[in-house]
C-alpha atoms as a PDB file:
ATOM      1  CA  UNK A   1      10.572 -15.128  19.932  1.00  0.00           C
ATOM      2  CA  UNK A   2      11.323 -17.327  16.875  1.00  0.00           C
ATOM      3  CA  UNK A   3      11.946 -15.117  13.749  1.00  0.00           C
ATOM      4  CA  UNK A   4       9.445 -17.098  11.818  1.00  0.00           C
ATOM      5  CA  UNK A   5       6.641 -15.254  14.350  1.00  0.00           C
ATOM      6  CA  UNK A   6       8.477 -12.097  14.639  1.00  0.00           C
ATOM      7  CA  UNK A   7       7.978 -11.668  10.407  1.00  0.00           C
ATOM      8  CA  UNK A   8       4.206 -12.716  10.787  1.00  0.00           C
ATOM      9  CA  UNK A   9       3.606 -10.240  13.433  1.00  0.00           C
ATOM     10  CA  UNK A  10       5.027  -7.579  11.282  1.00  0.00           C
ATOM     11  CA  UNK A  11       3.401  -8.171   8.455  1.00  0.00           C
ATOM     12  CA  UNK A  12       0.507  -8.062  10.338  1.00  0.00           C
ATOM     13  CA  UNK A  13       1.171  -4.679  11.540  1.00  0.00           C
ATOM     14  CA  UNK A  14       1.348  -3.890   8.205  1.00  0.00           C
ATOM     15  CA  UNK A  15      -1.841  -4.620   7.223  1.00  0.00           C
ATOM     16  CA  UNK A  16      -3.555  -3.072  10.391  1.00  0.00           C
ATOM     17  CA  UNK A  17      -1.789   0.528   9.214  1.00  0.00           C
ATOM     18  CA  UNK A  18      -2.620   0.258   5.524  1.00  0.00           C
ATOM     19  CA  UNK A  19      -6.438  -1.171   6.166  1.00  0.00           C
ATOM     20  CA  UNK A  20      -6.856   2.096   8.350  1.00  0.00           C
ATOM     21  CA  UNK A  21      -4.952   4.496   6.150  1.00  0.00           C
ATOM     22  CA  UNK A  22      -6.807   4.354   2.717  1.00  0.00           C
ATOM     23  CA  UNK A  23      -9.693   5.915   5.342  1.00  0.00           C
ATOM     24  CA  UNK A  24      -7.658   8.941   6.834  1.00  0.00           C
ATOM     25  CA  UNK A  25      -6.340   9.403   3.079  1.00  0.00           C
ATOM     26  CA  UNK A  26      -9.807   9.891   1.586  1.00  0.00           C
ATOM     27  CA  UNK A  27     -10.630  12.269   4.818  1.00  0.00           C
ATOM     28  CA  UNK A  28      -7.720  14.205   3.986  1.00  0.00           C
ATOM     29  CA  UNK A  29      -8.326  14.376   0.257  1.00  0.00           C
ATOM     30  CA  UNK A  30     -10.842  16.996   0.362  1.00  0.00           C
ATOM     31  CA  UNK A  31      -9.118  19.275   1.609  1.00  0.00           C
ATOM     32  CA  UNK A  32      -5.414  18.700   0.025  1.00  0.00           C
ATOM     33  CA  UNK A  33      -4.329  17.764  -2.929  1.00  0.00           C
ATOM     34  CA  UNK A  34      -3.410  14.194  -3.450  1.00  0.00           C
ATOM     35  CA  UNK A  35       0.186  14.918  -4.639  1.00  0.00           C
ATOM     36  CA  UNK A  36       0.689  17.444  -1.148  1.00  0.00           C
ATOM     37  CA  UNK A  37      -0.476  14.661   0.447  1.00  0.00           C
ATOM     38  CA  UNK A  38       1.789  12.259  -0.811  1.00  0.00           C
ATOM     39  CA  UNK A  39       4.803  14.692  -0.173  1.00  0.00           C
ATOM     40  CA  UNK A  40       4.075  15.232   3.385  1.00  0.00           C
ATOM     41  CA  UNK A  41       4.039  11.635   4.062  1.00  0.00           C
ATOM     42  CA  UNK A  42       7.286  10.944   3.223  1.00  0.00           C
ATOM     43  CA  UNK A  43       8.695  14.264   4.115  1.00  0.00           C
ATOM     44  CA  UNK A  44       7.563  13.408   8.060  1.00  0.00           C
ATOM     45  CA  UNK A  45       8.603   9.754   7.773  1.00  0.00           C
ATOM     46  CA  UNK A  46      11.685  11.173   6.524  1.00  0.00           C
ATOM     47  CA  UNK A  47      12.710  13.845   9.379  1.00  0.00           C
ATOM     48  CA  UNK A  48      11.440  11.108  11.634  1.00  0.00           C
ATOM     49  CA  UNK A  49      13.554   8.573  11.108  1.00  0.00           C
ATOM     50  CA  UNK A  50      16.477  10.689  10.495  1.00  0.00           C
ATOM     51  CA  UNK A  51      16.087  12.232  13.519  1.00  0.00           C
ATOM     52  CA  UNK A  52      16.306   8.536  14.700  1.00  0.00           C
ATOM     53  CA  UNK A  53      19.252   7.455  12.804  1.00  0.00           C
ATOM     54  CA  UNK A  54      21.040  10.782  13.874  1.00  0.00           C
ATOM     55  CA  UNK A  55      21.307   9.559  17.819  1.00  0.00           C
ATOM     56  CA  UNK A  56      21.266   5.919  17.028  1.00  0.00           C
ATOM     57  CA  UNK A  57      23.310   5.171  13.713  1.00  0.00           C
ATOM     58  CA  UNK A  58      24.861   8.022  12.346  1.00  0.00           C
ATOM     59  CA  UNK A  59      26.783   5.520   9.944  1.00  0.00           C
ATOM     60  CA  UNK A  60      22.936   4.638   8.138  1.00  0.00           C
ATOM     61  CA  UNK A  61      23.269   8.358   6.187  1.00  0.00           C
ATOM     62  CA  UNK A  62      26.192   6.850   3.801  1.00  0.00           C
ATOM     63  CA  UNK A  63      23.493   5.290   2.034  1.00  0.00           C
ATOM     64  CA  UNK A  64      22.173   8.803   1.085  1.00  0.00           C
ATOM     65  CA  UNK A  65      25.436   9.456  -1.073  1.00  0.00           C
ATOM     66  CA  UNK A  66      25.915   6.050  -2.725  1.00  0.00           C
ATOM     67  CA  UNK A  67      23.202   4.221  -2.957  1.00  0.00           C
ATOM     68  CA  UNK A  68      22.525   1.380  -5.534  1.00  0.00           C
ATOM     69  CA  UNK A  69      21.018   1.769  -8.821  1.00  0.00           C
ATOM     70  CA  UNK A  70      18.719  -1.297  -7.247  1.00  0.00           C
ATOM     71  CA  UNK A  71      17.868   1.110  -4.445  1.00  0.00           C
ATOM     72  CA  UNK A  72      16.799   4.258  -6.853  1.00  0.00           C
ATOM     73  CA  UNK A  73      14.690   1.931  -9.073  1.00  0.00           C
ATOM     74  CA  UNK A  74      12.980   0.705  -5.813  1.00  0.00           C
ATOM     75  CA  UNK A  75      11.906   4.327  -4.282  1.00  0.00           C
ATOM     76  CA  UNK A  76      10.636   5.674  -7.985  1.00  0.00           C
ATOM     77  CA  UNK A  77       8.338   2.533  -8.107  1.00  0.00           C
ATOM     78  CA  UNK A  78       7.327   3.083  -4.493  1.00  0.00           C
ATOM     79  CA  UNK A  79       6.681   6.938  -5.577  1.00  0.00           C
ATOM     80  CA  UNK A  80       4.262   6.030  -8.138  1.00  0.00           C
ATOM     81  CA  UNK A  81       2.882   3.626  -5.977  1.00  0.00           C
ATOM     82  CA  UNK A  82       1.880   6.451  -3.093  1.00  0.00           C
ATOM     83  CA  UNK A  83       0.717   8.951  -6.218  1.00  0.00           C
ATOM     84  CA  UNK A  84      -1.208   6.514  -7.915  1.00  0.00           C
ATOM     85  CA  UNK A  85      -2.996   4.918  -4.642  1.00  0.00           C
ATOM     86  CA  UNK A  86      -3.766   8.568  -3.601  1.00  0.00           C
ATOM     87  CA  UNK A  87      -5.170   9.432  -7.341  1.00  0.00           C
ATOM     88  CA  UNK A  88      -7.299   5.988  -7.102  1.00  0.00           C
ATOM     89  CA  UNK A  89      -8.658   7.062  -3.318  1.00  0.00           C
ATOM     90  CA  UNK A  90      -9.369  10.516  -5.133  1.00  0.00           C
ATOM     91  CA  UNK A  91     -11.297   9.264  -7.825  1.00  0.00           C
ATOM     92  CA  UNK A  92     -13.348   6.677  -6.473  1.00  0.00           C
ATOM     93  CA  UNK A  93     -13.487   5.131  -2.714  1.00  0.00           C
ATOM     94  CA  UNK A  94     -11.538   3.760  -0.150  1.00  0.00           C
ATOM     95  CA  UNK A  95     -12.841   0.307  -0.098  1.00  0.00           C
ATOM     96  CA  UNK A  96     -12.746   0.389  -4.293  1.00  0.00           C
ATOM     97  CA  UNK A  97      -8.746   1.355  -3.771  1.00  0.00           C
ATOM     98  CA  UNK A  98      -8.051  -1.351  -1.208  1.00  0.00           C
ATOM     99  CA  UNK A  99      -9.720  -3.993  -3.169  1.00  0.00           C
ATOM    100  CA  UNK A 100      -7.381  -3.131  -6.858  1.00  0.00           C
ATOM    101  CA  UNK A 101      -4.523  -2.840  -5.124  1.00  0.00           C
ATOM    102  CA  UNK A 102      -4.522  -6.135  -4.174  1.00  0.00           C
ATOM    103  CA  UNK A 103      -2.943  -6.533  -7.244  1.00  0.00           C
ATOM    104  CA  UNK A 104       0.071  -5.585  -6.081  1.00  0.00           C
ATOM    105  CA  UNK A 105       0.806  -8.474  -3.566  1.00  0.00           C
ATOM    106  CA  UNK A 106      -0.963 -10.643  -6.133  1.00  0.00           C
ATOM    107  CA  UNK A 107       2.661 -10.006  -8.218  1.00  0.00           C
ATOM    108  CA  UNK A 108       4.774  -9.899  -5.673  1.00  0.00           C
ATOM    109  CA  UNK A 109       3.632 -13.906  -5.256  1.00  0.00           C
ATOM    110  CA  UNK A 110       4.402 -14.034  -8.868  1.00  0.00           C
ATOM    111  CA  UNK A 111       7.795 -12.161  -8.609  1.00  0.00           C
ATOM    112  CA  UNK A 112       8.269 -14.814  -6.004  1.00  0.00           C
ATOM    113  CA  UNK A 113       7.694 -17.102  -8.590  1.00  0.00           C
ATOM    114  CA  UNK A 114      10.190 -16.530 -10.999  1.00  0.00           C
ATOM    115  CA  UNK A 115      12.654 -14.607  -9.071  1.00  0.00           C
ATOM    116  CA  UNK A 116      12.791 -16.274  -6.142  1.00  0.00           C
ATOM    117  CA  UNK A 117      12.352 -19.703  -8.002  1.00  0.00           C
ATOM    118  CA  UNK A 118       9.286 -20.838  -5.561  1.00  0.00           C
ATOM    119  CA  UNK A 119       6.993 -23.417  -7.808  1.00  0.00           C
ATOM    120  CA  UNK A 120       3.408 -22.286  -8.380  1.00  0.00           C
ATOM    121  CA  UNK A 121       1.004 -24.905  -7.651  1.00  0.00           C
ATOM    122  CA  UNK A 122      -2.669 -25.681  -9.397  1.00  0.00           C
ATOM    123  CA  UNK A 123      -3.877 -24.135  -6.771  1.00  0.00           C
ATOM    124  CA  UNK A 124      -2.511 -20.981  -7.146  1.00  0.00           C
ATOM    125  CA  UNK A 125      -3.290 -21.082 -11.307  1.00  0.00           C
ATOM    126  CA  UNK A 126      -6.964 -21.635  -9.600  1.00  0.00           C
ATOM    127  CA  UNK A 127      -6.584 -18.385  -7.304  1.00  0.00           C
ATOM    128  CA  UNK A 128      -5.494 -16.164 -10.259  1.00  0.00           C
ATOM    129  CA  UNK A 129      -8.366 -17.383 -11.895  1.00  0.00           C
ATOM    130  CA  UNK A 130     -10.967 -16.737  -8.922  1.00  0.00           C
ATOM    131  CA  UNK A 131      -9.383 -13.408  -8.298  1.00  0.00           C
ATOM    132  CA  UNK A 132      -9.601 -11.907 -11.512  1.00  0.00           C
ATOM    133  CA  UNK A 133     -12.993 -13.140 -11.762  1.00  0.00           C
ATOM    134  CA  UNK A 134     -13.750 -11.570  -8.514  1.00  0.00           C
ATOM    135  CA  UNK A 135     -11.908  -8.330 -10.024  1.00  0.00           C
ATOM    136  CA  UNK A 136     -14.462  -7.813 -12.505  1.00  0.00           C
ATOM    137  CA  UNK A 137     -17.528  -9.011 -10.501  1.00  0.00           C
ATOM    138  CA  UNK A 138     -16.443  -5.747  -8.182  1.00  0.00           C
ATOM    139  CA  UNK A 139     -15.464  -3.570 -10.907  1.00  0.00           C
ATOM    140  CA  UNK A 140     -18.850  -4.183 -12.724  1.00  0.00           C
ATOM    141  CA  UNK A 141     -21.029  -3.848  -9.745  1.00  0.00           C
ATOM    142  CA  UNK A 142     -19.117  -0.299  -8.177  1.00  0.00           C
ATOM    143  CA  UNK A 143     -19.108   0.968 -11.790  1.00  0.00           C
ATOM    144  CA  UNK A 144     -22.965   0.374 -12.489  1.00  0.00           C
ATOM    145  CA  UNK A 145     -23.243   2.428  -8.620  1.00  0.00           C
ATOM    146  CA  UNK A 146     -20.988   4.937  -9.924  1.00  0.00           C
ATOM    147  CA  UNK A 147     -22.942   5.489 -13.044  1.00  0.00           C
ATOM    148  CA  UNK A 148     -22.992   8.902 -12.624  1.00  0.00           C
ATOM    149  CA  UNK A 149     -18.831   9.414 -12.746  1.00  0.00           C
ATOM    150  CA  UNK A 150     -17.765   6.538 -14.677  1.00  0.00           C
ATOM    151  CA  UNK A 151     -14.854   7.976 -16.337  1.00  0.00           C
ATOM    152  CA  UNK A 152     -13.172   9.271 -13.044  1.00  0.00           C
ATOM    153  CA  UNK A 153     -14.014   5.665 -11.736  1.00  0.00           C
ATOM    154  CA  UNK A 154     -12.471   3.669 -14.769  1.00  0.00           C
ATOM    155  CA  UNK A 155      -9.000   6.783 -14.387  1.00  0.00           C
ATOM    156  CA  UNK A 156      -8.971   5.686 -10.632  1.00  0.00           C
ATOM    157  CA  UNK A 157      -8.867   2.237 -11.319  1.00  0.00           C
ATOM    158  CA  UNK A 158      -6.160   2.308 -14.058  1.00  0.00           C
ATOM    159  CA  UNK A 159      -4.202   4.512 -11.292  1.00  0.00           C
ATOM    160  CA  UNK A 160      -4.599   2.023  -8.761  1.00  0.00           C
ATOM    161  CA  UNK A 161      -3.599  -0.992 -11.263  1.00  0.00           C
ATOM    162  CA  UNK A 162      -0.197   0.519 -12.291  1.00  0.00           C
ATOM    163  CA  UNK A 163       0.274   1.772  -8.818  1.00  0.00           C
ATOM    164  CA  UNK A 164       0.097  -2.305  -7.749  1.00  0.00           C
ATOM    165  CA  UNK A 165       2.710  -2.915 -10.522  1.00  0.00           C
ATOM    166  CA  UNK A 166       5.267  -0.370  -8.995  1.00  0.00           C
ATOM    167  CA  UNK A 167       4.411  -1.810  -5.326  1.00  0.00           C
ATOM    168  CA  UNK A 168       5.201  -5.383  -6.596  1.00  0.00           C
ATOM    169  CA  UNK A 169       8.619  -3.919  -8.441  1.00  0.00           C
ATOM    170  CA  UNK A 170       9.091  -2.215  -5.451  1.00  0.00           C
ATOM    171  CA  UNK A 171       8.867  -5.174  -3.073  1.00  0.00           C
ATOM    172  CA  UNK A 172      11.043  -7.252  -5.479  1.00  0.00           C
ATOM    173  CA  UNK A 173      13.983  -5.249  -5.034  1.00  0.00           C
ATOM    174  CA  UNK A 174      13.215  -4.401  -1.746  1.00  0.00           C
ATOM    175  CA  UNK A 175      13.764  -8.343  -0.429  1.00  0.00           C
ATOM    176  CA  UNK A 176      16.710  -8.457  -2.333  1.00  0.00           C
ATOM    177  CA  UNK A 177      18.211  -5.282  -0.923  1.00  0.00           C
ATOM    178  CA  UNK A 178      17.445  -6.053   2.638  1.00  0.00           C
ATOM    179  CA  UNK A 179      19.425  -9.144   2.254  1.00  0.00           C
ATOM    180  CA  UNK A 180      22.712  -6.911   2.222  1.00  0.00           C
ATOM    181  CA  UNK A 181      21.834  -3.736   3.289  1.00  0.00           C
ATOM    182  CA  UNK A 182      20.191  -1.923   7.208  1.00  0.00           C
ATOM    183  CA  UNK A 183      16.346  -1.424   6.691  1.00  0.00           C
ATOM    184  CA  UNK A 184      16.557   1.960   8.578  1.00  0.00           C
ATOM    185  CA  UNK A 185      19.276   2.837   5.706  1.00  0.00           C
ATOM    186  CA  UNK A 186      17.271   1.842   2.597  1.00  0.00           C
ATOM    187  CA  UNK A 187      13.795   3.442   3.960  1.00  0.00           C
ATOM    188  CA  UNK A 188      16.437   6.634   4.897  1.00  0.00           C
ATOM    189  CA  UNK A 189      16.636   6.938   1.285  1.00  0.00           C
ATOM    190  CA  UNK A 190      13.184   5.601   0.009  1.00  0.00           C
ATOM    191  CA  UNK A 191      11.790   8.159   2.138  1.00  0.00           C
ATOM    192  CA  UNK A 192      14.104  11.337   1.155  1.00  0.00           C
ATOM    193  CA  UNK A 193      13.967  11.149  -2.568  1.00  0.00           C
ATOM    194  CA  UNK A 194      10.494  11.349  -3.244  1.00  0.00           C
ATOM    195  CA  UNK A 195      10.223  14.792  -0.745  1.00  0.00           C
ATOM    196  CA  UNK A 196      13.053  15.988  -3.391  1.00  0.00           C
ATOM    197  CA  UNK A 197      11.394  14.731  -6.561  1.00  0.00           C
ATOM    198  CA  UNK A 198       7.447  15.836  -5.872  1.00  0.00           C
ATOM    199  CA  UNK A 199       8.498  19.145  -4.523  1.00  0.00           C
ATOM    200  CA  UNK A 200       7.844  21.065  -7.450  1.00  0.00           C
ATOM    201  CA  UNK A 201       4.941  19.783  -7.565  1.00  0.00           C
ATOM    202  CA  UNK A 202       3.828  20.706  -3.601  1.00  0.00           C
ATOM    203  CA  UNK A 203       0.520  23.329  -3.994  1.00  0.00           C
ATOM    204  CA  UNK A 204       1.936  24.443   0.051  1.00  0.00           C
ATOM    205  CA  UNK A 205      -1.237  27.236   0.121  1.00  0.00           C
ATOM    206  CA  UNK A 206      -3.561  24.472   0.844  1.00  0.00           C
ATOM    207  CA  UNK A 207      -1.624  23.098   4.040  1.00  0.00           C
ATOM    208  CA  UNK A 208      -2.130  26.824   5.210  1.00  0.00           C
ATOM    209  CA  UNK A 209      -5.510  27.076   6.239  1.00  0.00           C
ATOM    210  CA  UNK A 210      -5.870  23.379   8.103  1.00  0.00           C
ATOM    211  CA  UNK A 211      -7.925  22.642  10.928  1.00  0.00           C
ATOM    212  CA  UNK A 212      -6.489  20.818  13.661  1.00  0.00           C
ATOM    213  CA  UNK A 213      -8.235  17.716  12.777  1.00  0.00           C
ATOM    214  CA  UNK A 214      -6.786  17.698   9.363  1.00  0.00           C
ATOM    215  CA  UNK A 215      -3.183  18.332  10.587  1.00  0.00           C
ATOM    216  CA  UNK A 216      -3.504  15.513  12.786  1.00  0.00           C
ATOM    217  CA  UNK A 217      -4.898  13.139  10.386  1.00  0.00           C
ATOM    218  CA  UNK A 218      -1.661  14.430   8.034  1.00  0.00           C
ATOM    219  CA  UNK A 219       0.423  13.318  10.812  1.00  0.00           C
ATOM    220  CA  UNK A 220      -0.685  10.142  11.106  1.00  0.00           C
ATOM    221  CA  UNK A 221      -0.728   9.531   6.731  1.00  0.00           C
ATOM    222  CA  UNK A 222       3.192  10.534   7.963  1.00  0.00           C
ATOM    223  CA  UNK A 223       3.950   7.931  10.818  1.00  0.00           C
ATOM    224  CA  UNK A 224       1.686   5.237   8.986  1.00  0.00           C
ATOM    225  CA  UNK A 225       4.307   5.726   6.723  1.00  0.00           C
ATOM    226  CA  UNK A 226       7.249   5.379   8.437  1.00  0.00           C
ATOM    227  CA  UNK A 227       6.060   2.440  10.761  1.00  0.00           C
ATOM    228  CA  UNK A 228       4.269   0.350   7.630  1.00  0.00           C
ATOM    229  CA  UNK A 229       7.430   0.218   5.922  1.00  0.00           C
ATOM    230  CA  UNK A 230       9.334  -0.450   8.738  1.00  0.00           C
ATOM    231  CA  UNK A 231       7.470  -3.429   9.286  1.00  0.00           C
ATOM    232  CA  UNK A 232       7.392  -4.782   5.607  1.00  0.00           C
ATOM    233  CA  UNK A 233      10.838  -4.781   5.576  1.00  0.00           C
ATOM    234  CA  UNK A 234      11.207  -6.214   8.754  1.00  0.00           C
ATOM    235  CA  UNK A 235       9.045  -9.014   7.732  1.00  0.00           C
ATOM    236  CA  UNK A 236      10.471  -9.336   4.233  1.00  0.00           C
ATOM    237  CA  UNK A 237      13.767 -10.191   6.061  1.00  0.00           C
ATOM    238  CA  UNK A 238      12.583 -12.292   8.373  1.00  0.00           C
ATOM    239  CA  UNK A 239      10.323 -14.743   6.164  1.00  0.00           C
ATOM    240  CA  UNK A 240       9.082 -15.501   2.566  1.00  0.00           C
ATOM    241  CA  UNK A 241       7.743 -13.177   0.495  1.00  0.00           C
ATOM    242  CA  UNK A 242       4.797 -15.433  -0.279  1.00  0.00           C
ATOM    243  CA  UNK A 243       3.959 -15.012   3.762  1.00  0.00           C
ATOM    244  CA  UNK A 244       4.370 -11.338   3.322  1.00  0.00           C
ATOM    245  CA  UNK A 245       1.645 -11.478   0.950  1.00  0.00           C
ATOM    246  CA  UNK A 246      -0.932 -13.649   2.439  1.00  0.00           C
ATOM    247  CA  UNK A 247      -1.072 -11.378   5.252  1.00  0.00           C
ATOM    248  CA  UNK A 248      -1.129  -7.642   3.772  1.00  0.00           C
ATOM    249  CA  UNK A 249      -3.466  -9.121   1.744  1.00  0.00           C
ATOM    250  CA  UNK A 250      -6.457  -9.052   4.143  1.00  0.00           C
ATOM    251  CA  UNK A 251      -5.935  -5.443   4.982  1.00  0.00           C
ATOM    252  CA  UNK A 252      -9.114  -4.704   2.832  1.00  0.00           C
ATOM    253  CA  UNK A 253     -11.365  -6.615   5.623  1.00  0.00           C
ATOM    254  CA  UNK A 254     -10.565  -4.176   7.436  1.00  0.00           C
ATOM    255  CA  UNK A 255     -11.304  -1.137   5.493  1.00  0.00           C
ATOM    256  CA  UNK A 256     -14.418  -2.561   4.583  1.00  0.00           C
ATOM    257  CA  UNK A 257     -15.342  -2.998   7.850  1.00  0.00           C
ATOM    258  CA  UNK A 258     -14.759   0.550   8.706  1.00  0.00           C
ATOM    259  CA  UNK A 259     -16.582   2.082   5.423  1.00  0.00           C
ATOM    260  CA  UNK A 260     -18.951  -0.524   6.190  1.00  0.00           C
ATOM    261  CA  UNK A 261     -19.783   0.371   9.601  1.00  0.00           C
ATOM    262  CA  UNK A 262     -19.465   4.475   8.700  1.00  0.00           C
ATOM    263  CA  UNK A 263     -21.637   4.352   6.011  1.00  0.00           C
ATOM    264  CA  UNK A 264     -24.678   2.746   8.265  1.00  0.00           C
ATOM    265  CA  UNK A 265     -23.706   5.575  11.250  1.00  0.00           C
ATOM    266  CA  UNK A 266     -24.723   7.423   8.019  1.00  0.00           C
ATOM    267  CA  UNK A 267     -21.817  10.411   8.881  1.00  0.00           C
ATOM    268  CA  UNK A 268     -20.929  13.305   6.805  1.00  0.00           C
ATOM    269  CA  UNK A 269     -16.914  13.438   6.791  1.00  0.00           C
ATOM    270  CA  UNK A 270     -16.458  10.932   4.584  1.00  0.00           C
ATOM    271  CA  UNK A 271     -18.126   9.697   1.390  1.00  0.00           C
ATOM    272  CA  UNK A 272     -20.384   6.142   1.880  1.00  0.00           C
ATOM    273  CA  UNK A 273     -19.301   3.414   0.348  1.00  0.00           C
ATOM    274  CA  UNK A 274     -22.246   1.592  -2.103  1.00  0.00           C
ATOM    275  CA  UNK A 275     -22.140  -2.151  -1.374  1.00  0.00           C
ATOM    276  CA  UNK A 276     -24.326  -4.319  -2.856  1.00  0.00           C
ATOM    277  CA  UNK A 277     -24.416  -8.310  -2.997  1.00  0.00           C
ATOM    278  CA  UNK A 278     -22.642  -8.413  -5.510  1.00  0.00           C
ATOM    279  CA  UNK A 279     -19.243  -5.738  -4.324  1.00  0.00           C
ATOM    280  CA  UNK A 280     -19.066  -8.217  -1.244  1.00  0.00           C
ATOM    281  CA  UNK A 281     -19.077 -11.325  -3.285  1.00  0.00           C
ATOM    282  CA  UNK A 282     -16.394 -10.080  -5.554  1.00  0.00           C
ATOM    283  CA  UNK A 283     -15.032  -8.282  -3.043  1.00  0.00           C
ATOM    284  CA  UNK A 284     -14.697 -11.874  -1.232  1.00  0.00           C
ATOM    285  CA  UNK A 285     -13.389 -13.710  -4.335  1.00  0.00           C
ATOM    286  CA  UNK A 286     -10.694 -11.327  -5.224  1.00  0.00           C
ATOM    287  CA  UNK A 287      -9.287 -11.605  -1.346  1.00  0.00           C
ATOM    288  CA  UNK A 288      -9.569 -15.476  -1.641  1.00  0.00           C
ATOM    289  CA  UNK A 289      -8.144 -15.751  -4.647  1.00  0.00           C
ATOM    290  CA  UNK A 290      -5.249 -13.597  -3.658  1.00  0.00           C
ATOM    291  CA  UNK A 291      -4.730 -15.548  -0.701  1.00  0.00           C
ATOM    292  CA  UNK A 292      -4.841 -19.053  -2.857  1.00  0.00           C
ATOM    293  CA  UNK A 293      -1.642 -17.119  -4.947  1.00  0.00           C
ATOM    294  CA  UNK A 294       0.082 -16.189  -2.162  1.00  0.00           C
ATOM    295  CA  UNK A 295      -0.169 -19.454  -0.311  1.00  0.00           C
ATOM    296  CA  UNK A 296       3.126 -21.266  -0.318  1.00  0.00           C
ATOM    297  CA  UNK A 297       3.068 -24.880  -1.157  1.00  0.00           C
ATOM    298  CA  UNK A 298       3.763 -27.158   0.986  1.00  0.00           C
ATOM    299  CA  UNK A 299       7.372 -29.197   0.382  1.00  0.00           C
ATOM    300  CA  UNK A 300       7.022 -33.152   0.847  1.00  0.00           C
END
């Protein structure tokens, strides 16, 4: 398989986890705190892989001691990025968190830009334009539903907005990293640092008293994490990060799918999403106007 397919096919595993894991997160939000949350997922991805790397590569742990200033930047941007997407599922809703943070890969195109010297087309000047507007067509519409909570909807959004930022930082340094350094080392260390950093922070009472169901819902937050990553920085590696983009951008489709189709089954676990005309027009405008940044231009 050509390398070219083998980065699209990764990337699109990417998107299938993270379309399906804003869901589980929201699930699991009632019942643990979004911070605990956070630190589980990367404390399981962590014993996980190392448990991996032990039999496989014991040489991928030097990392752990020395690792570039490039690499600790990288894994406190990808911190905030897992805090502030879990605050932004907390305050408002899945769909609503999948649809800002968009934002992120919407940067990473523009990172691409300037760091990675690719030239930016009218085209993609027009899909800044159409996403933004799309943006606030959402934001206006969800807020007007929300009317009721706006203040924890406008502190989820600004979570979820600076939470895109670090993802984009994070993805920056990440391709440049993976150029000279094993994946399975860098996410060793992306995944251990956080567990050490948000410990103090861990309220462990509430993972006491679980049901089954949540545990194994926590679980899968934790192997999402692992094998999401794993796959971005596969397919950062293996093709542009413009591609990247274009692809883990439509993970939203599928969490509004999901909410979509939950909400009409009219169930109780999770919260329904309010869609109107309007969220699926802007919610269509932002994702096309993402995809019109993140497409590359064509060379003559």
């Amino acid at each position: 398989m050509q390398n070219h397919l083998k980065g699209i096919i990764y990337a699109s595993i990417t998107a299938l986890f993270w379309g399906v894991l804003a869901i589980v997160l929201k699930i699991i939000d009632d019942k643990v705190e979004p911070i605990t949350i956070v630190w589980f997922r990367f404390l399981l991805a962590f014993m996980i892989l190392a448990a991996w790397q032990v039999a496989k590569n014991p040489a991928s742990f030097r990392t752990l001691i020395h690792p570039p200033v490039l690499l600790i930047i990288a894994t406190l941007a990808l911190t905030w990025n897992y805090i502030g997407f879990m605050m932004g599922i907390h305050y408002t809703t899945p769909s609503n968190a999948q649809l800002f943070i968009q934002t992120g890969p919407i940067l990473l195109a523009v990172a691409g830009i300037f760091f990675f010297r690719e030239k930016i087309s009218r085209l993609q000047i027009i899909g800044f334009v159409i996403a933004l507007a799309g943006m606030a067509f959402f934001y206006r519409d969800q807020l007007v539903a929300f009317f009721d909570v706006q203040q924890k909807y406008n502190l989820g959004v600004i979570h979820l907005l600076i939470a895109a930022v670090a993802w984009a930082l994070y993805a920056v340094l990440q391709k440049k990293l993976v150029v000279r350094l094993d994946i399975q080392s860098l996410n060793l260390f992306i995944f251990g640092l956080p567990v050490i950093i948000l410990m103090p922070f861990v309220n462990f009472g509430s993972l006491q008293h679980l049901d089954i169901v949540t545990w194994l819902l926590l679980l899968f937050g934790g192997i999402n994490t692992l094998l999401s990553y794993t796959t971005l920085s596969k397919a950062l590696q293996l093709i542009e990060a413009s591609k990247v983009s274009i692809i883990i951008i439509m993970n939203p489709i599928i969490t509004f799918i999901t909410m979509g189709i939950l909400t009409e089954m009219n169930v109780k676990w999770i919260g329904h999403e309010r869609f109107s005309a309007f969220s699926i027009v802007g919610g269509f405008l932002v994702l096309s106007g993402a995809i019109l940044v993140a497409k590359k231009q064509k060379q003559r």
